[in-house]
N, C-alpha and C. Protein backbone atom coordinates (compact mmCIF):
# COMPACT_ATOMS: atom_id res chain seq x y z
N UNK A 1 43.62 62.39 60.00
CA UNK A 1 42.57 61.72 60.73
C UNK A 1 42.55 60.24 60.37
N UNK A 2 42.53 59.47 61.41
CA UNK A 2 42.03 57.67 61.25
C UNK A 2 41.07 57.57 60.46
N UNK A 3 40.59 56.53 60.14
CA UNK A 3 39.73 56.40 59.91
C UNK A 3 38.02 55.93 60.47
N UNK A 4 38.48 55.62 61.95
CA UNK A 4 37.72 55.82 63.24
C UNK A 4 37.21 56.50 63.76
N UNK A 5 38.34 57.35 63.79
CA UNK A 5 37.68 58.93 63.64
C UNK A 5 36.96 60.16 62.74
N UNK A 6 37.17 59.64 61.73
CA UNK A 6 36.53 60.00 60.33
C UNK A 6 35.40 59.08 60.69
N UNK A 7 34.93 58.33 61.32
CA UNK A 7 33.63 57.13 61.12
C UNK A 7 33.06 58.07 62.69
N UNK A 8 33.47 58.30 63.78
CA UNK A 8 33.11 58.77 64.44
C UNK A 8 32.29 60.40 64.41
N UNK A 9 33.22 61.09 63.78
CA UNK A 9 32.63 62.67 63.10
C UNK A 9 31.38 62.37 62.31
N UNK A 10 31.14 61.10 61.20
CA UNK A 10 30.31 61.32 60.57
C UNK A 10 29.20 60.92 61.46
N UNK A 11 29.30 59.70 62.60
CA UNK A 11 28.59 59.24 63.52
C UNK A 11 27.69 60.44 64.03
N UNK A 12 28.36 61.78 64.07
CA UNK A 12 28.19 62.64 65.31
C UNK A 12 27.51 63.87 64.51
N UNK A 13 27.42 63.34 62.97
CA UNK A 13 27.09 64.72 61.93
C UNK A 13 28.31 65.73 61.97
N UNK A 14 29.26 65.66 61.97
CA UNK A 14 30.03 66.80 61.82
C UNK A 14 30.47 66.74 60.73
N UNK A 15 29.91 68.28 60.31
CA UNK A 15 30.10 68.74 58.84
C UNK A 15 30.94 69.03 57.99
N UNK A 16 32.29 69.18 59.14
CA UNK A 16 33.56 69.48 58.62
C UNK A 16 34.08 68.22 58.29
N UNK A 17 33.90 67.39 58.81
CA UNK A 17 34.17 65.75 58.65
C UNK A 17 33.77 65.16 57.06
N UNK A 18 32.42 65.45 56.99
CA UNK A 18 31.39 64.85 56.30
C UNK A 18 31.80 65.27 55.14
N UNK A 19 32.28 66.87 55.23
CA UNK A 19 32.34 67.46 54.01
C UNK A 19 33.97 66.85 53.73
N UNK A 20 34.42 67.01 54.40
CA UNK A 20 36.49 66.38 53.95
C UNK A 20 35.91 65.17 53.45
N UNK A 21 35.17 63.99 53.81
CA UNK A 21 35.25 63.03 53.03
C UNK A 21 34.82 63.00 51.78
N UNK A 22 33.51 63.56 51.26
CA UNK A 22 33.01 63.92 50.58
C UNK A 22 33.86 64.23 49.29
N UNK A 23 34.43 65.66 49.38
CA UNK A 23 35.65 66.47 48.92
C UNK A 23 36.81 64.93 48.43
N UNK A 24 37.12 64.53 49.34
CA UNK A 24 38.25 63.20 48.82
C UNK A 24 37.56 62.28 47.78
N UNK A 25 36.42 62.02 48.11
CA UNK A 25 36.32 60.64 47.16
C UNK A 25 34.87 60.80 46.24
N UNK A 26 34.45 62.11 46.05
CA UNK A 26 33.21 62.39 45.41
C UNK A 26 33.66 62.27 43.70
N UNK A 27 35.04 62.47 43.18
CA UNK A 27 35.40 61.82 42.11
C UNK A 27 35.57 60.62 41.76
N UNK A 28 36.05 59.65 42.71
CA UNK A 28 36.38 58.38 42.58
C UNK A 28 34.89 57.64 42.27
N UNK A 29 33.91 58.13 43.56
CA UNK A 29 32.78 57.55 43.78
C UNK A 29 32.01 57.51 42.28
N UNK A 30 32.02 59.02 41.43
CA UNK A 30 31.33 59.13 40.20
C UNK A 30 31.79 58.12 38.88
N UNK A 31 33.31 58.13 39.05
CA UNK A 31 33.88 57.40 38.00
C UNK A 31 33.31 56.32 37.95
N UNK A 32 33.41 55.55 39.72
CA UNK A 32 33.34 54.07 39.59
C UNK A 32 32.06 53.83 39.48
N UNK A 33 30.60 54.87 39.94
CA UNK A 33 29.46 54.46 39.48
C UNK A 33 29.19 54.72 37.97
N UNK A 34 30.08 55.52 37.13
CA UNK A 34 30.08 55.96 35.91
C UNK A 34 30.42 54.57 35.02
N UNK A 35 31.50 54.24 35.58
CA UNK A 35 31.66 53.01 34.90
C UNK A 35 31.16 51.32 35.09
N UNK A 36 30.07 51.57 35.90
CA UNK A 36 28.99 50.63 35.69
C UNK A 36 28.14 50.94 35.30
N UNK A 37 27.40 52.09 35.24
CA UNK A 37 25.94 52.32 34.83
C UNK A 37 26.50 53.26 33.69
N UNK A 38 27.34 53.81 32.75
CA UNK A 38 27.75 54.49 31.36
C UNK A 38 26.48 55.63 31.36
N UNK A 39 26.49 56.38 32.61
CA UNK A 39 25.62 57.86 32.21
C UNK A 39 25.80 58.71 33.40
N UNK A 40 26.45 59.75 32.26
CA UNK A 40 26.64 60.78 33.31
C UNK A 40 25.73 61.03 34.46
N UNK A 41 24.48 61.25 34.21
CA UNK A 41 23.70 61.62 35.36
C UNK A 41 23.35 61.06 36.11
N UNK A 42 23.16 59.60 35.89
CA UNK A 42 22.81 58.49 36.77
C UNK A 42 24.32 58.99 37.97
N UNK A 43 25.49 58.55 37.03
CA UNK A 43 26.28 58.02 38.13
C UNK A 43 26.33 59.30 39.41
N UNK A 44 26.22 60.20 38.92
CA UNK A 44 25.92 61.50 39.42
C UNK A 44 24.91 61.74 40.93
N UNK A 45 23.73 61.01 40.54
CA UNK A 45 22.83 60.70 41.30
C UNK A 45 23.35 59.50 42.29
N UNK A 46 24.06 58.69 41.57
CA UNK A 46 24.29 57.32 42.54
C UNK A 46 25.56 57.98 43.19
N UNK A 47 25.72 58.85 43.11
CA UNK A 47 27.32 59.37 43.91
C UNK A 47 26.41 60.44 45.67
N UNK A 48 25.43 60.51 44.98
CA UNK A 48 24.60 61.54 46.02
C UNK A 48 24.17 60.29 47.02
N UNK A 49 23.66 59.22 46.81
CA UNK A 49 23.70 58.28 47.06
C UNK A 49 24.27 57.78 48.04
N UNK A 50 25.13 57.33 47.60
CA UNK A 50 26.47 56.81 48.25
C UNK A 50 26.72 57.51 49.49
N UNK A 51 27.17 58.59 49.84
CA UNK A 51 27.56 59.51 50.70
C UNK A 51 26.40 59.16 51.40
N UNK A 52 25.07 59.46 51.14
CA UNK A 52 23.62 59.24 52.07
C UNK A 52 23.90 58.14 53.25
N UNK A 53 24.31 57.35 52.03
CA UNK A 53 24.30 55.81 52.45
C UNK A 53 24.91 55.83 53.57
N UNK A 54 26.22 56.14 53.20
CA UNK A 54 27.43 56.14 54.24
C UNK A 54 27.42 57.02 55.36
N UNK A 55 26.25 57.93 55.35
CA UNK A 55 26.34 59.21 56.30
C UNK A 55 25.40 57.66 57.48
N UNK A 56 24.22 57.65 56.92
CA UNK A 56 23.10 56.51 57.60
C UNK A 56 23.60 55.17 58.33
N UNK A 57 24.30 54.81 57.34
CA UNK A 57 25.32 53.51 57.63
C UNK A 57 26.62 53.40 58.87
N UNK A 58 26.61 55.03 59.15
CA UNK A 58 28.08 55.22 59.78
C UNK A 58 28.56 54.43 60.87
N UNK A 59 26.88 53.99 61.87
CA UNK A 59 27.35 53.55 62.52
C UNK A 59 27.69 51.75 62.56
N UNK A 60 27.07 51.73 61.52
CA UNK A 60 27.52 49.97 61.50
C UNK A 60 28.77 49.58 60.91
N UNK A 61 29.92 50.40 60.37
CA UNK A 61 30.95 50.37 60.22
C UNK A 61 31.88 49.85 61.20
N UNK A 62 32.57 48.30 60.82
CA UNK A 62 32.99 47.71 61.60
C UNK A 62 34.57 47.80 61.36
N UNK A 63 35.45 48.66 60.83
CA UNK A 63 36.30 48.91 60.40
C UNK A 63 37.42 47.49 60.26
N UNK A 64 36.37 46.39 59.57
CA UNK A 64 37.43 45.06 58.97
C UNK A 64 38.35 45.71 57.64
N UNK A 65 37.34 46.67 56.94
CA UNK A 65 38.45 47.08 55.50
C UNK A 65 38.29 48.78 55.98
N UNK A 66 39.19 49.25 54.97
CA UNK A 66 39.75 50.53 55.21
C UNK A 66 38.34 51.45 54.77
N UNK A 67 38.31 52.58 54.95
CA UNK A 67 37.03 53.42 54.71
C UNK A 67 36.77 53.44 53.43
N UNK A 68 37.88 53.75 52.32
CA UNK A 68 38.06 53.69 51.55
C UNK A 68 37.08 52.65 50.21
N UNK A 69 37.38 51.33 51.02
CA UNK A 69 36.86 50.14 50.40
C UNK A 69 35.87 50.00 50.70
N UNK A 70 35.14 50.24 51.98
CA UNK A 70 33.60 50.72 52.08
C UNK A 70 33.00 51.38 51.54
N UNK A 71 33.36 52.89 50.95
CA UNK A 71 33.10 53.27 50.36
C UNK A 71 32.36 52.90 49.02
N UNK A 72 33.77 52.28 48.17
CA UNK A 72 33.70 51.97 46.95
C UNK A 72 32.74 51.01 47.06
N UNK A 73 32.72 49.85 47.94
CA UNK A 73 31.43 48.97 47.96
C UNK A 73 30.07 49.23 47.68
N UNK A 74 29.87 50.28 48.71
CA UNK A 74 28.45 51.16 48.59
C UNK A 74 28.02 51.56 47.57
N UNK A 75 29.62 52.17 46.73
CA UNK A 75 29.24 52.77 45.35
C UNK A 75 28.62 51.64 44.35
N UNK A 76 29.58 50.36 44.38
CA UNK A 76 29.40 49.52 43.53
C UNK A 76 27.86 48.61 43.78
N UNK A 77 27.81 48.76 45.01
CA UNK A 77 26.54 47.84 45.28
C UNK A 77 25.30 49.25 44.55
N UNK A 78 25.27 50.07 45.03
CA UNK A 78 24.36 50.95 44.32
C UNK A 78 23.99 50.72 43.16
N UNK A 79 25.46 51.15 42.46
CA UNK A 79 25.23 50.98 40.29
C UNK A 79 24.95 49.82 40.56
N UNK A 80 24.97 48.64 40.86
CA UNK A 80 24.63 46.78 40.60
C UNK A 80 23.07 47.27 40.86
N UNK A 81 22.66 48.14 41.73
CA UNK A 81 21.03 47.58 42.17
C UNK A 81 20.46 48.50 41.29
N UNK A 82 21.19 49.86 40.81
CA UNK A 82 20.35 50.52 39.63
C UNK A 82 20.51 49.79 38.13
N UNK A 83 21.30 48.72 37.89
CA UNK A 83 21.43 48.39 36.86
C UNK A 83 20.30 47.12 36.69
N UNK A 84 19.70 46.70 38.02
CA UNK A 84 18.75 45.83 37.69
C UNK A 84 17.65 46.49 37.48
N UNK A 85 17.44 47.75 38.47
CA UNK A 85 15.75 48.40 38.16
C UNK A 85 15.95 48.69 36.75
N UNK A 86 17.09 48.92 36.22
CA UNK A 86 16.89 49.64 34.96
C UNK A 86 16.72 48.12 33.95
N UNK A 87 16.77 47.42 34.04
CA UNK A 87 16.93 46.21 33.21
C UNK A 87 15.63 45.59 33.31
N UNK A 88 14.82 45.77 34.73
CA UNK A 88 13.69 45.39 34.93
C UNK A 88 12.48 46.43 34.17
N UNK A 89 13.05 47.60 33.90
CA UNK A 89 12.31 48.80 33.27
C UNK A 89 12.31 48.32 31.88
N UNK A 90 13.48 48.04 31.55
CA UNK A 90 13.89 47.49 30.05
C UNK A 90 12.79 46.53 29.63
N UNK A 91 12.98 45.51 30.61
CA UNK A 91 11.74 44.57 30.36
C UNK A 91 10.45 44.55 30.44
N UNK A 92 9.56 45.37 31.18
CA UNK A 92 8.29 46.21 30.76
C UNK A 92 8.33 47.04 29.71
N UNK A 93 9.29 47.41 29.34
CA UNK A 93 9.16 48.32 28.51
C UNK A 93 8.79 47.53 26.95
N UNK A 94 9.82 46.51 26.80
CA UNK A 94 9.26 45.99 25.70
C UNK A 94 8.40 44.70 25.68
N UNK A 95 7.63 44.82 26.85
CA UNK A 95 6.31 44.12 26.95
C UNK A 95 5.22 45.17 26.99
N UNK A 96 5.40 45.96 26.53
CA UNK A 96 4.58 46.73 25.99
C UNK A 96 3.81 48.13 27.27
N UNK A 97 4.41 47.74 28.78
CA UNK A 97 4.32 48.64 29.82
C UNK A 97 5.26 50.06 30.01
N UNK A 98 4.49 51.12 30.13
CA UNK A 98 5.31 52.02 30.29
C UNK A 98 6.11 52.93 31.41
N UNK A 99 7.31 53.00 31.27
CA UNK A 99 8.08 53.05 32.69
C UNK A 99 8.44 54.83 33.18
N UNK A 100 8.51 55.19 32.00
CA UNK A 100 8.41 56.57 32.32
C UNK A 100 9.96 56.60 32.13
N UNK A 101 10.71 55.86 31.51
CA UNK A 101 12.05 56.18 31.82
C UNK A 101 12.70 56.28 30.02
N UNK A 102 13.81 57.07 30.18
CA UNK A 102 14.35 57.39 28.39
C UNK A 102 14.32 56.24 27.57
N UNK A 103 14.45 56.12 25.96
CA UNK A 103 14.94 55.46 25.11
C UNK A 103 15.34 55.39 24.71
N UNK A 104 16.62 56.28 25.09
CA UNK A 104 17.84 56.81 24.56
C UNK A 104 19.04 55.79 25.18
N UNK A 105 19.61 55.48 24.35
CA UNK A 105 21.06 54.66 25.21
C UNK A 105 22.09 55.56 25.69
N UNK A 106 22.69 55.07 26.46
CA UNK A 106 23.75 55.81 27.67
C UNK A 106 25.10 56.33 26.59
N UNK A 107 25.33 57.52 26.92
CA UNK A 107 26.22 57.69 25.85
C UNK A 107 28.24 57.81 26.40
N UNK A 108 28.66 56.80 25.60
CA UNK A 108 29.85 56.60 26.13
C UNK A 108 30.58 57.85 26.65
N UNK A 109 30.58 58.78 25.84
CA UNK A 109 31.28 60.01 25.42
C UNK A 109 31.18 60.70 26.83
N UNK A 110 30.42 60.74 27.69
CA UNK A 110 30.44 61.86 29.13
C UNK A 110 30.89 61.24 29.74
N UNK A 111 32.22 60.58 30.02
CA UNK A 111 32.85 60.11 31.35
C UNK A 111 33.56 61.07 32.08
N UNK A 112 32.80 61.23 32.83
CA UNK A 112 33.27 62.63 34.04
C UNK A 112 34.69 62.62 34.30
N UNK A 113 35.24 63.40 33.91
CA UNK A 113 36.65 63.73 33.95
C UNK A 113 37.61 62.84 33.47
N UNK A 114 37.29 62.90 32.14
CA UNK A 114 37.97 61.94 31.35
C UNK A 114 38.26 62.31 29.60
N UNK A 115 37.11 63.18 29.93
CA UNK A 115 37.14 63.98 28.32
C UNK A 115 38.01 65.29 28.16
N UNK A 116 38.68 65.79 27.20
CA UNK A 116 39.48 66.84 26.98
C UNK A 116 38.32 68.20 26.10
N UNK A 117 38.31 68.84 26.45
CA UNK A 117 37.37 69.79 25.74
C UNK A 117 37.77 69.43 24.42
N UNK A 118 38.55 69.82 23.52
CA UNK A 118 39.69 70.11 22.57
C UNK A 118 39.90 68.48 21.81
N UNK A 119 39.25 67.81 21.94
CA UNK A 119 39.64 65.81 21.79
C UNK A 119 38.83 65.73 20.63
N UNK A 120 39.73 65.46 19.38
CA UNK A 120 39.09 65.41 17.98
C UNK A 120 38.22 63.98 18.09
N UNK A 121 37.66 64.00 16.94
CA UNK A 121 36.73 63.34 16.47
C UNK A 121 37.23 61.89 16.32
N UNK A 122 38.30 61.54 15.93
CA UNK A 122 38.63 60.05 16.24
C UNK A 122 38.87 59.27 17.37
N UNK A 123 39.29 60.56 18.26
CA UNK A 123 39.69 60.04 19.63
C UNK A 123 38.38 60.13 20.42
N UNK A 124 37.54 60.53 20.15
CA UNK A 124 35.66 60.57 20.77
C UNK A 124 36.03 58.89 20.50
N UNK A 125 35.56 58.50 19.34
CA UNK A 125 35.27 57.62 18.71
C UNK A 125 35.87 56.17 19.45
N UNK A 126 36.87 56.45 19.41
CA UNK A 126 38.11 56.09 20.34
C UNK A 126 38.00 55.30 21.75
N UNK A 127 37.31 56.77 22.56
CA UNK A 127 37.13 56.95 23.33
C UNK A 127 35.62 55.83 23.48
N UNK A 128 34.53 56.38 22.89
CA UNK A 128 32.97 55.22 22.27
C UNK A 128 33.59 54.02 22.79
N UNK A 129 34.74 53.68 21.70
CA UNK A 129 34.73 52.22 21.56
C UNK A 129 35.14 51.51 22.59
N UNK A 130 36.09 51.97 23.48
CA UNK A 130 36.47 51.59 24.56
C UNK A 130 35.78 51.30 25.60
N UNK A 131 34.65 52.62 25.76
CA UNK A 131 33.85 52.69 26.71
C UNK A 131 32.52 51.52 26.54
N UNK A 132 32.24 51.52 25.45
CA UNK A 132 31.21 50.36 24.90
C UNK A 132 31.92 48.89 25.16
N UNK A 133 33.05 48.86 25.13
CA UNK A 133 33.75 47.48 24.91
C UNK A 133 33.86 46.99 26.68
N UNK A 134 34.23 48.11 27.19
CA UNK A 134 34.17 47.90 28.51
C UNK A 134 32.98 47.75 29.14
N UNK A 135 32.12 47.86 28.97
CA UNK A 135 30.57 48.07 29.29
C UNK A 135 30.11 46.90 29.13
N UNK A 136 30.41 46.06 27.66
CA UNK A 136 29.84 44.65 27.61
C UNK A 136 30.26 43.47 28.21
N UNK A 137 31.55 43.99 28.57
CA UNK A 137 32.44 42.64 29.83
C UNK A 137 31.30 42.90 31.30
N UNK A 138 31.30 41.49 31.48
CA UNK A 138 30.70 40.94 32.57
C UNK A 138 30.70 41.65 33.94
N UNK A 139 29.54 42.15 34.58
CA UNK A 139 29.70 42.89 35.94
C UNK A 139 31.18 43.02 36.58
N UNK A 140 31.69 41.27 36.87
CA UNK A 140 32.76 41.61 37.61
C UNK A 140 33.91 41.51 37.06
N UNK A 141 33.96 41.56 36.01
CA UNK A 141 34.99 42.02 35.19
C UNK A 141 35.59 43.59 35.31
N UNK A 142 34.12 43.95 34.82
CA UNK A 142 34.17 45.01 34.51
C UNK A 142 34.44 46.22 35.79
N UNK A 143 33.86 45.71 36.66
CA UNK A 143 33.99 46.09 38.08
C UNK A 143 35.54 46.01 38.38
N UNK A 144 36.14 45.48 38.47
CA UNK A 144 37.67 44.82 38.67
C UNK A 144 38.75 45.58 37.89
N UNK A 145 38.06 45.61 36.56
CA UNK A 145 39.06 46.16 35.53
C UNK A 145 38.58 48.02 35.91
N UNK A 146 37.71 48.44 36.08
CA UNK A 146 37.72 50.19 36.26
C UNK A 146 38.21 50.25 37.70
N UNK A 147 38.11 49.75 38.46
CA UNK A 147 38.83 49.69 39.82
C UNK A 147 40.37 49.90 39.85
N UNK A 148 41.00 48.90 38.98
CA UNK A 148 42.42 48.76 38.77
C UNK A 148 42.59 49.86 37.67
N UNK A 149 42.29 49.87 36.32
CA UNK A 149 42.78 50.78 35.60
C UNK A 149 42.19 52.17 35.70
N UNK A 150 40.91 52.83 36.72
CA UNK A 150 40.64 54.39 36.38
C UNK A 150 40.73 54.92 37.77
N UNK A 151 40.89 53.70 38.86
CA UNK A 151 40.30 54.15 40.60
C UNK A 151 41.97 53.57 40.95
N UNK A 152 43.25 52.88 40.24
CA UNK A 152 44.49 52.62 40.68
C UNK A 152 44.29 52.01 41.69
N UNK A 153 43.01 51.34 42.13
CA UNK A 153 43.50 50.45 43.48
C UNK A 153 44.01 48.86 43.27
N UNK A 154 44.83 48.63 44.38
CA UNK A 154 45.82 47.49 44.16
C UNK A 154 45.34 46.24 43.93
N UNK A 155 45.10 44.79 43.59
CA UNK A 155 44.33 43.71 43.73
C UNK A 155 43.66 43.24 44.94
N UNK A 156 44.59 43.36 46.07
CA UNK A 156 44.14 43.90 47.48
C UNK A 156 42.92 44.03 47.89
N UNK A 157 43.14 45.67 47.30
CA UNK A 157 41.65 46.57 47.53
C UNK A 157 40.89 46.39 46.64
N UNK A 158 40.67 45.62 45.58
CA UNK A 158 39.94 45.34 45.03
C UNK A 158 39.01 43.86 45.75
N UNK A 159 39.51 42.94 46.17
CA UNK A 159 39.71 41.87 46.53
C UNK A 159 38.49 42.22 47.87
N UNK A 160 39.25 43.17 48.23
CA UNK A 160 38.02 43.61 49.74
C UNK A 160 37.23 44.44 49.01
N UNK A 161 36.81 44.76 48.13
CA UNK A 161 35.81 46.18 47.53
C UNK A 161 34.46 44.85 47.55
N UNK A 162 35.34 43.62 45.97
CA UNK A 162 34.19 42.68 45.43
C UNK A 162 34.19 41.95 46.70
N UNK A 163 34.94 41.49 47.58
CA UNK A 163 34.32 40.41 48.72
C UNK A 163 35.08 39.11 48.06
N UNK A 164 35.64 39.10 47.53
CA UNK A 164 37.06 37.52 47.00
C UNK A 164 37.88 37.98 46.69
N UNK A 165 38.94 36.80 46.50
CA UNK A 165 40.27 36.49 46.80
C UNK A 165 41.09 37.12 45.68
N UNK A 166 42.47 37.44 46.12
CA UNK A 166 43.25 38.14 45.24
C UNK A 166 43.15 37.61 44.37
N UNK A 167 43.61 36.00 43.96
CA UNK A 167 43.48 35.42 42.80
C UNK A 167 42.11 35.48 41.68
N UNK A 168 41.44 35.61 42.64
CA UNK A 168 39.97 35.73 41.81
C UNK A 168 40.00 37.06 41.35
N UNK A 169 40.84 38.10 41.44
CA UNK A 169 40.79 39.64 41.05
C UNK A 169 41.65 39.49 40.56
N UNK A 170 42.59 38.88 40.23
CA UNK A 170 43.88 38.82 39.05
C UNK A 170 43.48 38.35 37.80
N UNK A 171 42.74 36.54 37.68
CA UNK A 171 41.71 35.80 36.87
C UNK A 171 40.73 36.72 35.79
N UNK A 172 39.74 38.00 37.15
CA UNK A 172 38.91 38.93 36.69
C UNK A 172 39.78 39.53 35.51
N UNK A 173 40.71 40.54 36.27
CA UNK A 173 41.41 41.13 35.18
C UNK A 173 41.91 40.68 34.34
N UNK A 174 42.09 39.73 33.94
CA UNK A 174 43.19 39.06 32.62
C UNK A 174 41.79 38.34 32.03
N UNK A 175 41.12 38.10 32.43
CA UNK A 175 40.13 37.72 31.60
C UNK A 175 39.00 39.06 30.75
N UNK A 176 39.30 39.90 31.42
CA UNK A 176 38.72 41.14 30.87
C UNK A 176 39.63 41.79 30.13
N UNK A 177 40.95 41.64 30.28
CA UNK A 177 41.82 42.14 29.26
C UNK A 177 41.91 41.23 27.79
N UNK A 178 41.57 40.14 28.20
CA UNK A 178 41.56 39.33 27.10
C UNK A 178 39.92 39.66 26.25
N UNK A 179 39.32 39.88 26.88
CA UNK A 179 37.28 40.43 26.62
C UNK A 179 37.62 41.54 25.89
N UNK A 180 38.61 42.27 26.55
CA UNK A 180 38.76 43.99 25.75
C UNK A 180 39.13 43.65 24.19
N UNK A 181 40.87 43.17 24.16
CA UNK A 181 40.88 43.04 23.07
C UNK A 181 40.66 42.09 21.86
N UNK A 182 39.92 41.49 22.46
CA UNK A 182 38.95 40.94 21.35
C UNK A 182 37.98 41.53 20.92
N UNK A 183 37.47 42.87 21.44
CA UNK A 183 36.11 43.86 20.79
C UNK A 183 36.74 44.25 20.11
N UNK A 184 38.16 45.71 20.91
CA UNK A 184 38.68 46.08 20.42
C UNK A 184 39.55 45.84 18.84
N UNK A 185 39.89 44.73 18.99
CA UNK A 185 40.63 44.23 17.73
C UNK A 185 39.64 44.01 16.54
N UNK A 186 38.07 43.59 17.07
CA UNK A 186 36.89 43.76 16.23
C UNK A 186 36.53 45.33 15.46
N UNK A 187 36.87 45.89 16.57
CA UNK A 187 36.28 47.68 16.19
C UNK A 187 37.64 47.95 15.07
N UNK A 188 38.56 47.44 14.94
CA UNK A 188 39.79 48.06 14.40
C UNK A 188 39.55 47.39 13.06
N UNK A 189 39.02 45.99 13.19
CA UNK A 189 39.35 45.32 12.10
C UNK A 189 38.21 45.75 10.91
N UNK A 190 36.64 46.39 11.63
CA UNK A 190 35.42 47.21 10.65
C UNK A 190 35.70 48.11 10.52
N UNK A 191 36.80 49.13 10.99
CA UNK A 191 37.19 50.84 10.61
C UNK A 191 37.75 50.71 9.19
């Protein structure tokens, strides 16, 4: 199926449609909201999301980028707008207002399909540090770099996901690779 036609089925509610897309990219969608917002359940929720979005949205789909990259947009614009309510919660919270929301920090360790049942205790750890290190690089860094290294899409499709230029998604990445191992080389150098 096109992807016109995949935009048309969902246009029309068809379920067999709705559900094939769904089925294709309901992993991708979790990862990449997983790896902006670092919690399993959130991204979980923002993946339910997404699909909503895109079911509602179907018809304003102007097919300039591939479905694909619409997609991922939706996803990414989502985690960006839950990462402010949650930051705005953050900030009542320690002005002394109460939000009703955890005080628990997001725990690296549940990245949906990424963990091995059987994955000893250093490689958790491992695993922490990476995920924390990646977490503190800059939105579009960080955006850029899980795109390319956990979602394999090309600079390209990245390029159309964030809305700029290849070069500005090459820049992203090498500047976040350079962000990584400088934590990283930090976490190695206190073990």
């Amino acid at each position: 199926m096109t992807d016109r036609e995949i935009i048309r089925g969902i246009i029309q509610r068809d379920p067999l449609v709705f559900n094939e897309v769904v089925n294709q990219y309901h992993q991708h969608v979790i990862r990449t909201c997983y790896s902006l917002v670092h919690d399993d359940h959130d991204a979980r929720d923002l993946a339910q999301e997404v699909f909503i979005e895109m079911l509602e949205s179907a018809e304003y789909f102007r097919g300039e980028a591939k479905l694909s990259t619409w997609i991922y947009r939706i996803a990414v614009n989502k985690s960006l707008n839950h990462l402010r309510r949650q930051k705005r919660k953050q900030i009542l919270v320690r002005l002394g207002f109460r939000t009703g929301i955890g005080e628990n920090p997001p725990e690296a360790e549940n990245v949906p399909g990424h963990e091995p049942a059987d994955a000893g205790l250093e490689e958790r750890e491992l695993r922490k540090a990476l995920h924390l290190a990646i977490g503190s690089l800059p939105a579009n860094q960080r955006i850029a770099f899980t795109m390319h290294r956990y979602e394999e899409l090309s600079y390209k499709e990245i390029a159309e996901v964030m809305n700029v230029s290849v070069s500005s998604v090459e820049s992203l990445l090498h500047r976040a690779k350079l962000n990584l191992q400088q934590r990283l080389e930090k976490y190695y150098r206190d073990k």
